[in-house]
C-alpha atoms as a PDB file:
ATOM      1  CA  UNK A   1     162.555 123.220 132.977  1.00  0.00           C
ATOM      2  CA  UNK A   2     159.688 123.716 135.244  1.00  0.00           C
ATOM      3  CA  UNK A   3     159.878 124.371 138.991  1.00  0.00           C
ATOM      4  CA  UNK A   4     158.148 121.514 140.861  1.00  0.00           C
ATOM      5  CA  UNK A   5     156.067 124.341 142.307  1.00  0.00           C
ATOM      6  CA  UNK A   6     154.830 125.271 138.739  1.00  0.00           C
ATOM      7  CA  UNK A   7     154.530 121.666 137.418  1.00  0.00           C
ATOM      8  CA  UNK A   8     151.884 121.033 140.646  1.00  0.00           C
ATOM      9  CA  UNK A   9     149.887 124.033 140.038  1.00  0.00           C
ATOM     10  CA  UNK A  10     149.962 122.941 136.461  1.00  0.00           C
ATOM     11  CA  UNK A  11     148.798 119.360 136.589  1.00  0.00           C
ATOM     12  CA  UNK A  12     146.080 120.756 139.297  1.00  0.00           C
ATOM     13  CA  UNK A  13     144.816 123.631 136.822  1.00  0.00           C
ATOM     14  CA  UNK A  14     144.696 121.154 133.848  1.00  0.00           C
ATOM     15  CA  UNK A  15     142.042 118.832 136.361  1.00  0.00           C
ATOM     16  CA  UNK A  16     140.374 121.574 137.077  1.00  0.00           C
ATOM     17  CA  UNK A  17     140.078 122.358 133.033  1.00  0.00           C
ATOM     18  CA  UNK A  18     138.973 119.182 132.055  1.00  0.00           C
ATOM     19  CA  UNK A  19     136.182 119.321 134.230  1.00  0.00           C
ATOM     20  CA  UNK A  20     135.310 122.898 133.290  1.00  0.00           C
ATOM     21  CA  UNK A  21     134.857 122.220 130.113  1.00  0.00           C
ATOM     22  CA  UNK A  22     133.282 118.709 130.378  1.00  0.00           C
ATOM     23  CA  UNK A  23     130.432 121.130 132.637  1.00  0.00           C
ATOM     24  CA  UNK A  24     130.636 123.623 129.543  1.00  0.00           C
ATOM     25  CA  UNK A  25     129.855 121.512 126.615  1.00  0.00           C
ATOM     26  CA  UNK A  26     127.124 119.355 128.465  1.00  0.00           C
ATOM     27  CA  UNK A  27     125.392 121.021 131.258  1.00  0.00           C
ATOM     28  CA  UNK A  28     126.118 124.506 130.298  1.00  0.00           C
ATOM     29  CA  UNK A  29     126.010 124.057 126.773  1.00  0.00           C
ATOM     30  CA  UNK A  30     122.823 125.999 126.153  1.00  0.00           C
ATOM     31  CA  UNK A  31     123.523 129.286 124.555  1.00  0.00           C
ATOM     32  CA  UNK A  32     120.732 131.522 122.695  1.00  0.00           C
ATOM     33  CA  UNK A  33     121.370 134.861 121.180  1.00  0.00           C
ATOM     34  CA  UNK A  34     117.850 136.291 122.692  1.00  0.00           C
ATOM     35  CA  UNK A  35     118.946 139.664 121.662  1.00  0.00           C
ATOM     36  CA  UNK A  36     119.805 138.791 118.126  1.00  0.00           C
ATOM     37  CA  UNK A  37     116.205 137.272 117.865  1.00  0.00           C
ATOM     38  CA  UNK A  38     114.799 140.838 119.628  1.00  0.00           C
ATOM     39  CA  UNK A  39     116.215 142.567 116.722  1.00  0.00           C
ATOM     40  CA  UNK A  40     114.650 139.966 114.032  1.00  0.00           C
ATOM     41  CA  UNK A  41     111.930 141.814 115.825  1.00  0.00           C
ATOM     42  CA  UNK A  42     112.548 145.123 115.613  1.00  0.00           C
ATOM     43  CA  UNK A  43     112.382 145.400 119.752  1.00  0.00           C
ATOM     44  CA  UNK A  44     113.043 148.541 120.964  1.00  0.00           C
ATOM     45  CA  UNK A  45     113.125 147.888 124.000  1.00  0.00           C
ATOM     46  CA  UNK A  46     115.173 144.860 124.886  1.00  0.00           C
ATOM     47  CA  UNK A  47     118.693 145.514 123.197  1.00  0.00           C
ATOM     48  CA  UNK A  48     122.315 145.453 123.728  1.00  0.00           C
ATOM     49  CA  UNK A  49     122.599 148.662 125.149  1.00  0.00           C
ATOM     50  CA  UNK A  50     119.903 148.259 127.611  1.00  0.00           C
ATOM     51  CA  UNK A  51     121.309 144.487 128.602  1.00  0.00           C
ATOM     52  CA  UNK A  52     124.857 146.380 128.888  1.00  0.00           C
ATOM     53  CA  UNK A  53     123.312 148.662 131.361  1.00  0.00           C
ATOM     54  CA  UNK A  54     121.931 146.196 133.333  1.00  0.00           C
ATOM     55  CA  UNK A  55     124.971 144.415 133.197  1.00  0.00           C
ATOM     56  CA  UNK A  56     127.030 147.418 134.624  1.00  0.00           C
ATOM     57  CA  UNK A  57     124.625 147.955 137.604  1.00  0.00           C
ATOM     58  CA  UNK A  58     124.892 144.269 138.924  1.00  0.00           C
ATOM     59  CA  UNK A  59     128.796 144.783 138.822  1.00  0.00           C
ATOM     60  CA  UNK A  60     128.256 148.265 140.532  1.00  0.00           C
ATOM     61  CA  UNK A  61     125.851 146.749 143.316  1.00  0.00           C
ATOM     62  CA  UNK A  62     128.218 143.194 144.076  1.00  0.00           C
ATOM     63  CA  UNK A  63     131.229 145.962 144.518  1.00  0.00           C
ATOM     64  CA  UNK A  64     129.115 148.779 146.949  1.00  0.00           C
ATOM     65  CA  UNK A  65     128.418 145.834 149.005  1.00  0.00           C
ATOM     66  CA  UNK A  66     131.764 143.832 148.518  1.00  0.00           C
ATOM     67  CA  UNK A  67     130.428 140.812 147.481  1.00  0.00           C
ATOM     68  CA  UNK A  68     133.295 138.333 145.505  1.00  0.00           C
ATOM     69  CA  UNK A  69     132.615 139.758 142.046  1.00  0.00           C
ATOM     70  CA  UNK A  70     131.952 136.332 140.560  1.00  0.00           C
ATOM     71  CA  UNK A  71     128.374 136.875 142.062  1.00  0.00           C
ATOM     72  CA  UNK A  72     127.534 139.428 139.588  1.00  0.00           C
ATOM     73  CA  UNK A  73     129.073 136.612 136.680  1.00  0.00           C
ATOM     74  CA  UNK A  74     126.420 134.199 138.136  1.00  0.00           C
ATOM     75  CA  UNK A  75     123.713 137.039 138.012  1.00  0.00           C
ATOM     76  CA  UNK A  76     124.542 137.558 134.451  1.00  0.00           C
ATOM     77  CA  UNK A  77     124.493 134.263 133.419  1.00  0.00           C
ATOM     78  CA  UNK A  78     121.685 133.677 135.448  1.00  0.00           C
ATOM     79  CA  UNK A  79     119.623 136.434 133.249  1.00  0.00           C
ATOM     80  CA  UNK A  80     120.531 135.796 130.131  1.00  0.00           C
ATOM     81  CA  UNK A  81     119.823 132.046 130.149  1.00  0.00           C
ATOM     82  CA  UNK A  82     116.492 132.667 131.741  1.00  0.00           C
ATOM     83  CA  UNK A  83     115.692 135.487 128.975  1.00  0.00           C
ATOM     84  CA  UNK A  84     117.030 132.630 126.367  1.00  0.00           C
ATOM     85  CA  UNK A  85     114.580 130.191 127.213  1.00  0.00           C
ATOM     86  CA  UNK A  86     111.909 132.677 127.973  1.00  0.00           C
ATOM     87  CA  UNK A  87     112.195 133.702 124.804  1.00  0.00           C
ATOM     88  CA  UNK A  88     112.591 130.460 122.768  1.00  0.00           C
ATOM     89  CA  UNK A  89     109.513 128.951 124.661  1.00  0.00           C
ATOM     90  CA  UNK A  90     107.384 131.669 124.123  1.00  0.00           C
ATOM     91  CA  UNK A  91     108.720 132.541 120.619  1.00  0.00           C
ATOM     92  CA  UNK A  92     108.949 136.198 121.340  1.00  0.00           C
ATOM     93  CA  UNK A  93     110.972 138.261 122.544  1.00  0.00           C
ATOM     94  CA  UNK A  94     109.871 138.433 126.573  1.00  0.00           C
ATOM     95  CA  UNK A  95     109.196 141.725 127.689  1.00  0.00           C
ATOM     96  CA  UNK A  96     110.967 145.111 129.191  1.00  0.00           C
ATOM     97  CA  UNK A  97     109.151 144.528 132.446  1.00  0.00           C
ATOM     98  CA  UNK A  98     109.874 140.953 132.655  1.00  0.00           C
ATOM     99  CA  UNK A  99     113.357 140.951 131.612  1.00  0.00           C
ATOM    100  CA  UNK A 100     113.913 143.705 134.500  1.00  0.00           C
ATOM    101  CA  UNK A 101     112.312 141.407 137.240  1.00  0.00           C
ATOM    102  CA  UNK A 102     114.957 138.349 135.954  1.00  0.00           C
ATOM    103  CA  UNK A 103     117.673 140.925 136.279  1.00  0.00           C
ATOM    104  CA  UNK A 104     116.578 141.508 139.843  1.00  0.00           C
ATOM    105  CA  UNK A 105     115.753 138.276 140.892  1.00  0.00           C
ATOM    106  CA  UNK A 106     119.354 137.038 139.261  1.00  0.00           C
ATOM    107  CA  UNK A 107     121.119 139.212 141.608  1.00  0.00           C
ATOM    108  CA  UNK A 108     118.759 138.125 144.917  1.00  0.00           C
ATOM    109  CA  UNK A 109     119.444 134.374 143.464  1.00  0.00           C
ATOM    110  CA  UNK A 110     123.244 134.948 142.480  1.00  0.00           C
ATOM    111  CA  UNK A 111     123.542 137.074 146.565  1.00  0.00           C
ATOM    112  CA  UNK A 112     122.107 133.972 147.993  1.00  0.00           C
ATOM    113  CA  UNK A 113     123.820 130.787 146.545  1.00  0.00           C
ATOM    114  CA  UNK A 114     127.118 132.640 146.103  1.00  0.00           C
ATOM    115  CA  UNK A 115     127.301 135.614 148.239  1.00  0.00           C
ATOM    116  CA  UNK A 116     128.260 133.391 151.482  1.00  0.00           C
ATOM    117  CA  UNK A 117     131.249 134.371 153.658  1.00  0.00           C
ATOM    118  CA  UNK A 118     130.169 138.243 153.940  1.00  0.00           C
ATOM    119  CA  UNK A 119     130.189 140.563 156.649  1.00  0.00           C
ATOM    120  CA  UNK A 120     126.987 142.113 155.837  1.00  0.00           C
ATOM    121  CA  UNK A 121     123.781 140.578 156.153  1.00  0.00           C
ATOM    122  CA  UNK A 122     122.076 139.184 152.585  1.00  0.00           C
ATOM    123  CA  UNK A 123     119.001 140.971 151.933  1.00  0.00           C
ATOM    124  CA  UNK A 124     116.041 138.911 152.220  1.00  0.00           C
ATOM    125  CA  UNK A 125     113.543 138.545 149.549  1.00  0.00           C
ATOM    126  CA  UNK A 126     111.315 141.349 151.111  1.00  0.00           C
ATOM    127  CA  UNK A 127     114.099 143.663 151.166  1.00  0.00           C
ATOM    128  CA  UNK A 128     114.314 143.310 147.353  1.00  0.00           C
ATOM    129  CA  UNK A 129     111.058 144.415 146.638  1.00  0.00           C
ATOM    130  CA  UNK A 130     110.970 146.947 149.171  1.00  0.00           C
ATOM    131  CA  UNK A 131     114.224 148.388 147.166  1.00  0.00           C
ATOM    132  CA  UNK A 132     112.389 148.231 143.959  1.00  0.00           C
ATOM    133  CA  UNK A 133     110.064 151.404 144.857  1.00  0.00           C
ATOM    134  CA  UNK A 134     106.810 148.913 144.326  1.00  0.00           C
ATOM    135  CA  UNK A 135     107.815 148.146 140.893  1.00  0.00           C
ATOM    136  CA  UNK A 136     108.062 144.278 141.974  1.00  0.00           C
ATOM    137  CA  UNK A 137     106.450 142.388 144.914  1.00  0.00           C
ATOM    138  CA  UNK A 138     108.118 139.798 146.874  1.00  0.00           C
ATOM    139  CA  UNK A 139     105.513 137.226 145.726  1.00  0.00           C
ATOM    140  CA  UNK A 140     106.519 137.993 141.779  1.00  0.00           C
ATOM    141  CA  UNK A 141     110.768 138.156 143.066  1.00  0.00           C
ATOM    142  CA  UNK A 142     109.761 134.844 144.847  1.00  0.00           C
ATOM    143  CA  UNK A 143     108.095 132.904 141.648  1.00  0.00           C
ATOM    144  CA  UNK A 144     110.350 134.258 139.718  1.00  0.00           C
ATOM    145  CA  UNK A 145     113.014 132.407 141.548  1.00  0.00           C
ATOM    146  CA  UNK A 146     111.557 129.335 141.437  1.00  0.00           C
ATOM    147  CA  UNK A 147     110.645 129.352 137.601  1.00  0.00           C
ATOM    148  CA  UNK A 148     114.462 130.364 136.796  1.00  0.00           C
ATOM    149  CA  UNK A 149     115.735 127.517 138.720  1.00  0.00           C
ATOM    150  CA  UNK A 150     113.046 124.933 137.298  1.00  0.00           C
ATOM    151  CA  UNK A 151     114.239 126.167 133.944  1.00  0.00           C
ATOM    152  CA  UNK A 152     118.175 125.901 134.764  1.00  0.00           C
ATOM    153  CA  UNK A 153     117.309 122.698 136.276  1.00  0.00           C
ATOM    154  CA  UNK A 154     119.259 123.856 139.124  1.00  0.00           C
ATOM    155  CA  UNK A 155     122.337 123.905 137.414  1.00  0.00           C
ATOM    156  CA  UNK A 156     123.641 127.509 139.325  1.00  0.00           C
ATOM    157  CA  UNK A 157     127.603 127.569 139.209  1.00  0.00           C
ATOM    158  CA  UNK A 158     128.410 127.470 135.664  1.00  0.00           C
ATOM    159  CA  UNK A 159     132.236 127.714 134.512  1.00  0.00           C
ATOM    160  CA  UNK A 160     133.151 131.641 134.224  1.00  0.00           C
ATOM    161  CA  UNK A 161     135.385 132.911 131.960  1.00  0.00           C
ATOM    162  CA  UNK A 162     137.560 134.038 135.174  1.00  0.00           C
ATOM    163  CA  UNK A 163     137.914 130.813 137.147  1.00  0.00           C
ATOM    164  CA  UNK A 164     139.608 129.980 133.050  1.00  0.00           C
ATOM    165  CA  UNK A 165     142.192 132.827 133.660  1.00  0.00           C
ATOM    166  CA  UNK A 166     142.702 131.695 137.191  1.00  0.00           C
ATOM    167  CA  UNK A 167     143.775 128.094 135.762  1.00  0.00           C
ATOM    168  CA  UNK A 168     145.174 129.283 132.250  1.00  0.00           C
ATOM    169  CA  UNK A 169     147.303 131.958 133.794  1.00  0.00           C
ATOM    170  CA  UNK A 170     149.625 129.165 135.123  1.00  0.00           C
ATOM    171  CA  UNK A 171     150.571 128.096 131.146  1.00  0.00           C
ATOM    172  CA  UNK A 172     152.521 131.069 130.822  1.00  0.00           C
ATOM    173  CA  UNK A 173     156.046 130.246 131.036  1.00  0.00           C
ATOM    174  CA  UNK A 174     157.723 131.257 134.564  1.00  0.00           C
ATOM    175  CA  UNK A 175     160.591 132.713 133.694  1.00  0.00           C
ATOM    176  CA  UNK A 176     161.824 134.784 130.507  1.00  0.00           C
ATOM    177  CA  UNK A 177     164.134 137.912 130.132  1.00  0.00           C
ATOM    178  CA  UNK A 178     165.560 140.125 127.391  1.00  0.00           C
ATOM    179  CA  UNK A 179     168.779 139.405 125.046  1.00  0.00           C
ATOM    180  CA  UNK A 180     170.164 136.248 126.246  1.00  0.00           C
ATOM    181  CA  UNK A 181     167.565 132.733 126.518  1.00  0.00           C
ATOM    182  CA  UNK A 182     170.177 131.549 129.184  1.00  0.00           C
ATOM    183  CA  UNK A 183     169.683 134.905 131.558  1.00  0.00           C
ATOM    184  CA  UNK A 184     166.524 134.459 131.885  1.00  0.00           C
ATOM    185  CA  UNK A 185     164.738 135.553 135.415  1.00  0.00           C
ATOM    186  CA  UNK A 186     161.552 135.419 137.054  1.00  0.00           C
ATOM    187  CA  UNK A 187     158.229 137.295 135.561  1.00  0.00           C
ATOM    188  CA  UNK A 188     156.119 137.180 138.221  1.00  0.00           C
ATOM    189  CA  UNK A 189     154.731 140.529 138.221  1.00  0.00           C
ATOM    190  CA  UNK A 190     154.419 140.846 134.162  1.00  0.00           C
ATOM    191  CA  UNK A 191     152.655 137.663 134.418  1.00  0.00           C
ATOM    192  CA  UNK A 192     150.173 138.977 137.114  1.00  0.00           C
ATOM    193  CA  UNK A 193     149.858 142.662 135.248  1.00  0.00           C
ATOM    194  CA  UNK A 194     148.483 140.020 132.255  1.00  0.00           C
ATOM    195  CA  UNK A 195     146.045 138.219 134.600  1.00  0.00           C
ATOM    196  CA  UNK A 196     144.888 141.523 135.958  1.00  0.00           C
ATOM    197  CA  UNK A 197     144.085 142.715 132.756  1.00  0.00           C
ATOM    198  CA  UNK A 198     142.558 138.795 130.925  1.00  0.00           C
ATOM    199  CA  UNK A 199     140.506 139.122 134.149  1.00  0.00           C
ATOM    200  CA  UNK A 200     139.559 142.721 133.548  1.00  0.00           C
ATOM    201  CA  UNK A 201     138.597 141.672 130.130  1.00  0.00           C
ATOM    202  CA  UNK A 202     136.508 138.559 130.626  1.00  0.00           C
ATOM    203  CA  UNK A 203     134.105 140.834 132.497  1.00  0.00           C
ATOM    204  CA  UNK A 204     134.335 143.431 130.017  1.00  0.00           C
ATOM    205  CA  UNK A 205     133.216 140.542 127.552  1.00  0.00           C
ATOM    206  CA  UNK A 206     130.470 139.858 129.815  1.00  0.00           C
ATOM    207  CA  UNK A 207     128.860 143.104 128.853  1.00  0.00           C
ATOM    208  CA  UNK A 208     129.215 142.651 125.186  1.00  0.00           C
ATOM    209  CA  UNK A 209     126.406 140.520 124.195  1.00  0.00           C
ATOM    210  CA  UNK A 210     128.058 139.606 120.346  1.00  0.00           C
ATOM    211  CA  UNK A 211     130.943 137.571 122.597  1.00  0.00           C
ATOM    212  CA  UNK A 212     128.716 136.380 125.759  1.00  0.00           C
ATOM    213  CA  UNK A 213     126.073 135.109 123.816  1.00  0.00           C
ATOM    214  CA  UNK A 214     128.099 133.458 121.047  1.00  0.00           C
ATOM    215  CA  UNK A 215     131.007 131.772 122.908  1.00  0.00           C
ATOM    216  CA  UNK A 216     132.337 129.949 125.490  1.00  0.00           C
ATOM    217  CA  UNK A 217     133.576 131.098 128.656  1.00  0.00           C
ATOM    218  CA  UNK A 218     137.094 129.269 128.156  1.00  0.00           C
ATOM    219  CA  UNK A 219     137.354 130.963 124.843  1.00  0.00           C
ATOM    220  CA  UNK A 220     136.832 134.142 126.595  1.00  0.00           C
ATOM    221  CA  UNK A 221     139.552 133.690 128.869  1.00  0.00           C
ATOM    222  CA  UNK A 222     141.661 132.481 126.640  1.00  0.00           C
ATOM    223  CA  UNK A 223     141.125 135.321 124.000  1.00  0.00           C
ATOM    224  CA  UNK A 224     141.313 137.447 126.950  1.00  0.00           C
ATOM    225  CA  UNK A 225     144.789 136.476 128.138  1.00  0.00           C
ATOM    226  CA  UNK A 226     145.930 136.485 124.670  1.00  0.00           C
ATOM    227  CA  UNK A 227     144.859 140.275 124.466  1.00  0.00           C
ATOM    228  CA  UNK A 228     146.311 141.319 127.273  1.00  0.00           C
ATOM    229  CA  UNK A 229     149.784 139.361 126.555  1.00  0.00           C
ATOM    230  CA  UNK A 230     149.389 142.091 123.040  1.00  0.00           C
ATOM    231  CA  UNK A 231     148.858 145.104 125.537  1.00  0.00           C
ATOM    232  CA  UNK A 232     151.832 144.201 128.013  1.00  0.00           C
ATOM    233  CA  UNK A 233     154.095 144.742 124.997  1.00  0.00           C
ATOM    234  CA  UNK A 234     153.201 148.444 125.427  1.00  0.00           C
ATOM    235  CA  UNK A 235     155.034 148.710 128.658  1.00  0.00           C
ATOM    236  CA  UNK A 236     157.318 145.260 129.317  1.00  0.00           C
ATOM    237  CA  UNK A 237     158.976 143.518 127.392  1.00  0.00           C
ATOM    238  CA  UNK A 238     157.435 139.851 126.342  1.00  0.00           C
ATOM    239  CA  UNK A 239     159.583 137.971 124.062  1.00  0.00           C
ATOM    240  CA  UNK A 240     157.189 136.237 121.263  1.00  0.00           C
ATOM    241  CA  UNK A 241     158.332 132.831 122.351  1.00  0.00           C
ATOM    242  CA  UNK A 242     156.322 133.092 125.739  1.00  0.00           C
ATOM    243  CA  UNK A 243     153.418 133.421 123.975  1.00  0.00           C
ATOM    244  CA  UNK A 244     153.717 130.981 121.380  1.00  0.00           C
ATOM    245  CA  UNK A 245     155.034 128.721 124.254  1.00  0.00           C
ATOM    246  CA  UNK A 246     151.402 129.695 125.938  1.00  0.00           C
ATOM    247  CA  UNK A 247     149.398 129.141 123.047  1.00  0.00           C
ATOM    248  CA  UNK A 248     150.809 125.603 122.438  1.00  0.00           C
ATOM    249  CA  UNK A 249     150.541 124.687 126.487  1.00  0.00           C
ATOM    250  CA  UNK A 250     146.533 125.582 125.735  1.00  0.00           C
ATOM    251  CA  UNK A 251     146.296 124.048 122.297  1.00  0.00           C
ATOM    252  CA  UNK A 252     147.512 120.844 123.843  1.00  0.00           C
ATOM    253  CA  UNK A 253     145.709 120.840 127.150  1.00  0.00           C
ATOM    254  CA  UNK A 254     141.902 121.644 125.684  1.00  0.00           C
ATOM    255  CA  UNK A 255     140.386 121.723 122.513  1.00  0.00           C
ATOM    256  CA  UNK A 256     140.884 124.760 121.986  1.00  0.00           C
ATOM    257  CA  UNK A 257     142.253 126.719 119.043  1.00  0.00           C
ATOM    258  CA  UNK A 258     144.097 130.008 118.198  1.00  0.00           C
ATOM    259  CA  UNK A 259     141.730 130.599 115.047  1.00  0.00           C
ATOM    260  CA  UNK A 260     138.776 130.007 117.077  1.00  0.00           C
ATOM    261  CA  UNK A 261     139.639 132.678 119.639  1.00  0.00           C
ATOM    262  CA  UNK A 262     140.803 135.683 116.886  1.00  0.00           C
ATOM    263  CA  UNK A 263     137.147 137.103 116.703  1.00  0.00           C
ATOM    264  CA  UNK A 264     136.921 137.660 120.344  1.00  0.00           C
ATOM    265  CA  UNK A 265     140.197 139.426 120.576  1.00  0.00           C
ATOM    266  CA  UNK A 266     139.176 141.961 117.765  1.00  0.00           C
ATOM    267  CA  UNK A 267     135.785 142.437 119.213  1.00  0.00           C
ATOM    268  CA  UNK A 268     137.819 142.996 122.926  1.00  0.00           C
ATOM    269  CA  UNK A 269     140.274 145.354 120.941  1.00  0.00           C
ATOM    270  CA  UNK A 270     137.291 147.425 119.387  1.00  0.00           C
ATOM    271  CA  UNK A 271     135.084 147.508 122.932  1.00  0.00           C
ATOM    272  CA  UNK A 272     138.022 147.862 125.393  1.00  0.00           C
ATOM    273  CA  UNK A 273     139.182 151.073 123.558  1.00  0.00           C
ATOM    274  CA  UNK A 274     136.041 152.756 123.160  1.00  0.00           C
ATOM    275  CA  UNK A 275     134.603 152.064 126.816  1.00  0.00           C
ATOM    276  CA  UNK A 276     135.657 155.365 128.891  1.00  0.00           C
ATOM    277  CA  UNK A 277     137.098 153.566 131.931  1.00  0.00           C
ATOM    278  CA  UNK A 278     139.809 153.047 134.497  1.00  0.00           C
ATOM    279  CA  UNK A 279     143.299 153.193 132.836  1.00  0.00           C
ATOM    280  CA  UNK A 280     144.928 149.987 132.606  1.00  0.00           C
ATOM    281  CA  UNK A 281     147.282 151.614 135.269  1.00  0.00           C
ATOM    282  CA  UNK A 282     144.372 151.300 137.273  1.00  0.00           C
ATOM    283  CA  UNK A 283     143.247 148.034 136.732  1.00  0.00           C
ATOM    284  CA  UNK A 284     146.662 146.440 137.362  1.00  0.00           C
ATOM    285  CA  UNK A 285     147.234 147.981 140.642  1.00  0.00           C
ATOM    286  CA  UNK A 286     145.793 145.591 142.868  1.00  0.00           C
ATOM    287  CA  UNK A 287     144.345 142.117 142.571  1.00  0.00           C
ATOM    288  CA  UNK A 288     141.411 143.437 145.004  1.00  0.00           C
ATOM    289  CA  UNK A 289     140.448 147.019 143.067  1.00  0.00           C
ATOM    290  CA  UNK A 290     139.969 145.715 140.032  1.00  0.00           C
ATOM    291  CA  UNK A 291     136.763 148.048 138.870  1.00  0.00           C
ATOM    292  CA  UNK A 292     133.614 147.548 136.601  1.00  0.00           C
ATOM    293  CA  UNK A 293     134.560 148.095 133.172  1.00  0.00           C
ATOM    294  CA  UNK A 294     131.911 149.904 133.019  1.00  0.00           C
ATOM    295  CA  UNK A 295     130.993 151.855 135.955  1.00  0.00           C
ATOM    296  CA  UNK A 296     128.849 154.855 135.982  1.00  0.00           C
ATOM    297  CA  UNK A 297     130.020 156.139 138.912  1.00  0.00           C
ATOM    298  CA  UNK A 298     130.453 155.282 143.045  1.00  0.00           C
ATOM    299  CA  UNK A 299     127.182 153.756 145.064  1.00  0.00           C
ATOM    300  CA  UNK A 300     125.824 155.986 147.552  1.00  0.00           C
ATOM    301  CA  UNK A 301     122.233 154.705 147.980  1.00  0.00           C
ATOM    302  CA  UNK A 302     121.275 150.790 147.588  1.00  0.00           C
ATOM    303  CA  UNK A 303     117.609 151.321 146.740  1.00  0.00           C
ATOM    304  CA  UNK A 304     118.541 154.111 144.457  1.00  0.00           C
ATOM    305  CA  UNK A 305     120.603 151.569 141.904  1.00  0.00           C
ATOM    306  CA  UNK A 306     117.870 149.075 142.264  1.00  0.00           C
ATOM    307  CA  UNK A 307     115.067 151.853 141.482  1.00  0.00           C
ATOM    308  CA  UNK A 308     117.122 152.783 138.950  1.00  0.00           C
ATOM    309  CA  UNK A 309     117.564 149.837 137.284  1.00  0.00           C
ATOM    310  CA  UNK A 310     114.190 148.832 137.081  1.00  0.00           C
ATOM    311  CA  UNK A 311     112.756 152.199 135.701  1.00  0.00           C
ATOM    312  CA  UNK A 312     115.961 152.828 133.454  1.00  0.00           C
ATOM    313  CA  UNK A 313     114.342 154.183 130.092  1.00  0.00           C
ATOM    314  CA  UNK A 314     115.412 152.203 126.376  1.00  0.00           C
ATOM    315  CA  UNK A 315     117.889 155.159 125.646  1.00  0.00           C
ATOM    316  CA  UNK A 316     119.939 154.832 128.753  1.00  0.00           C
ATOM    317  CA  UNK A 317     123.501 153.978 128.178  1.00  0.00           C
ATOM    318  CA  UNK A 318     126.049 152.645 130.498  1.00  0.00           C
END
């Protein structure tokens, strides 16, 4: 039976679901696979690998400055549904020079709405371009802005995949052991080991443009826990009626399904082991270190990343 603890954290996570997903099928319901249409067009220079890249930086610049990480999420999402309807207005695949300028003004957007509560100072908009090495003037960071937020129609905190885990997590039975159902005891640290790792993974997802453009963020998470709950049996011991028991507390609480959610825990298996990262040692070891899954290496100069990222060449890889 469930601690009343538990059961209140519960019923609050399952609001918090239901409106999630209400947001995600209506208002953030517009998904485009611009990338998938840039190689209709043989585009060599807007790809997966370069969007990955970009990706990676925006992580890399939200840690230097410790910025709550969900600001690079927004920045992401941010990009890739202004390069969505970019491209489906125009027909075309946008350009390398435009798509760069979204990427910056995404994080300058994504700093400002969601980067509040921070010791350091938010660059203003003059500071971007300034950090840009004259690649982009304020005045283009500045339209830029306000055509991305016409075309969102100001809709600029979309559901992550991570606020999912956050609520999910709490479906995952409180107590199990090993042998005996009766003995069981309390798995509080396996169970936050798995929602180190789903969270880990949703951002790992985010770089993956096959998964972020062609579901939803609470399939992510929930593929993502899943995945995790199969790597934990490496190292603790999960009896397979906790995660059946999960799967059913999700299955009843959302639409969601197990068979809808298999694709994006092969395509997690297949990336997560063939991205040279942190060990999953690492990643578990505290809820405030989690890294970029992947991060080129530590920040030493500001402008340097943003110069970098705006002059990165089609061949660079993460």
């Amino acid at each position: 039976e469930l601690s009343s603890s538990i059961r209140s954290k519960r019923d609050k996570a399952r609001e918090e679901i239901c409106t999630m997903l209400q947001q995600e099928t209506s208002t953030y319901s517009n998904r485009f696979d611009y990338l998938a249409y840039a190689a209709r067009e043989k585009n060599e220079k807007i790809h997966a690998r370069f969007r990955r890249t970009i990706c990676s930086w925006l992580f890399e610049v939200v840690d230097h400055f410790q910025y709550d990480r969900e600001v690079a999420v927004y920045a992401i999402y941010y990009l890739d549904t202004a390069a969505a309807i970019r491209t489906k207005k125009q027909d075309k695949t946008i350009k390398r020079r435009e798509y760069q300028l979204i990427s910056v003004t995404s994080l300058y957007l994504a700093i400002k709405i969601h980067g509040g509560h921070h010791n350091t100072s938010r660059p203003d908009i003059q500071s971007f371009a300034n950090l840009t090495n004259g690649k982009f003037r304020a005045k283009e960071i500045e339209r830029t802005e306000i055509d991305m937020l016409i075309m969102m129609k100001w809709n600029v905190s979309p559901p992550s995949a991570s606020r999912f885990v956050v609520n999910f997590i709490y479906f995952i039975p409180e107590y199990w052991g090993q042998g005996n159902p009766d003995e069981l005891k309390s798995s509080k640290n396996e169970i936050l080991s798995i929602f180190e790792v789903s969270r880990y993974l949703t951002e790992l997802a985010l770089h993956v443009s096959d998964i972020s453009s062609n579901y939803n963020a609470s399939e992510i998470a929930f593929a993502s826990i899943l995945r995790a709950m199969d790597d934990a049996k490496d190292n603790t011991y999960i009896p397979d009626w906790v995660r059946e028991e999960f799967i059913s507390n999700i299955t009843k609480s959302t639409s969601l399904t197990i068979t809808s959610v298999l694709p994006i825990c092969s395509l997690l298996n297949e990336y997560f082991r063939s991205t040279p990262s942190c060990s999953e040692q690492d990643i578990t070891t505290s809820h405030h270190k989690v890294h970029s899954p992947v991060s080129v290496g530590h920040i030493t100069l500001w402008k340097y990343k943003v110069i970098q990222a705006t002059n990165i060449d089609h061949d660079a890889t993460p």
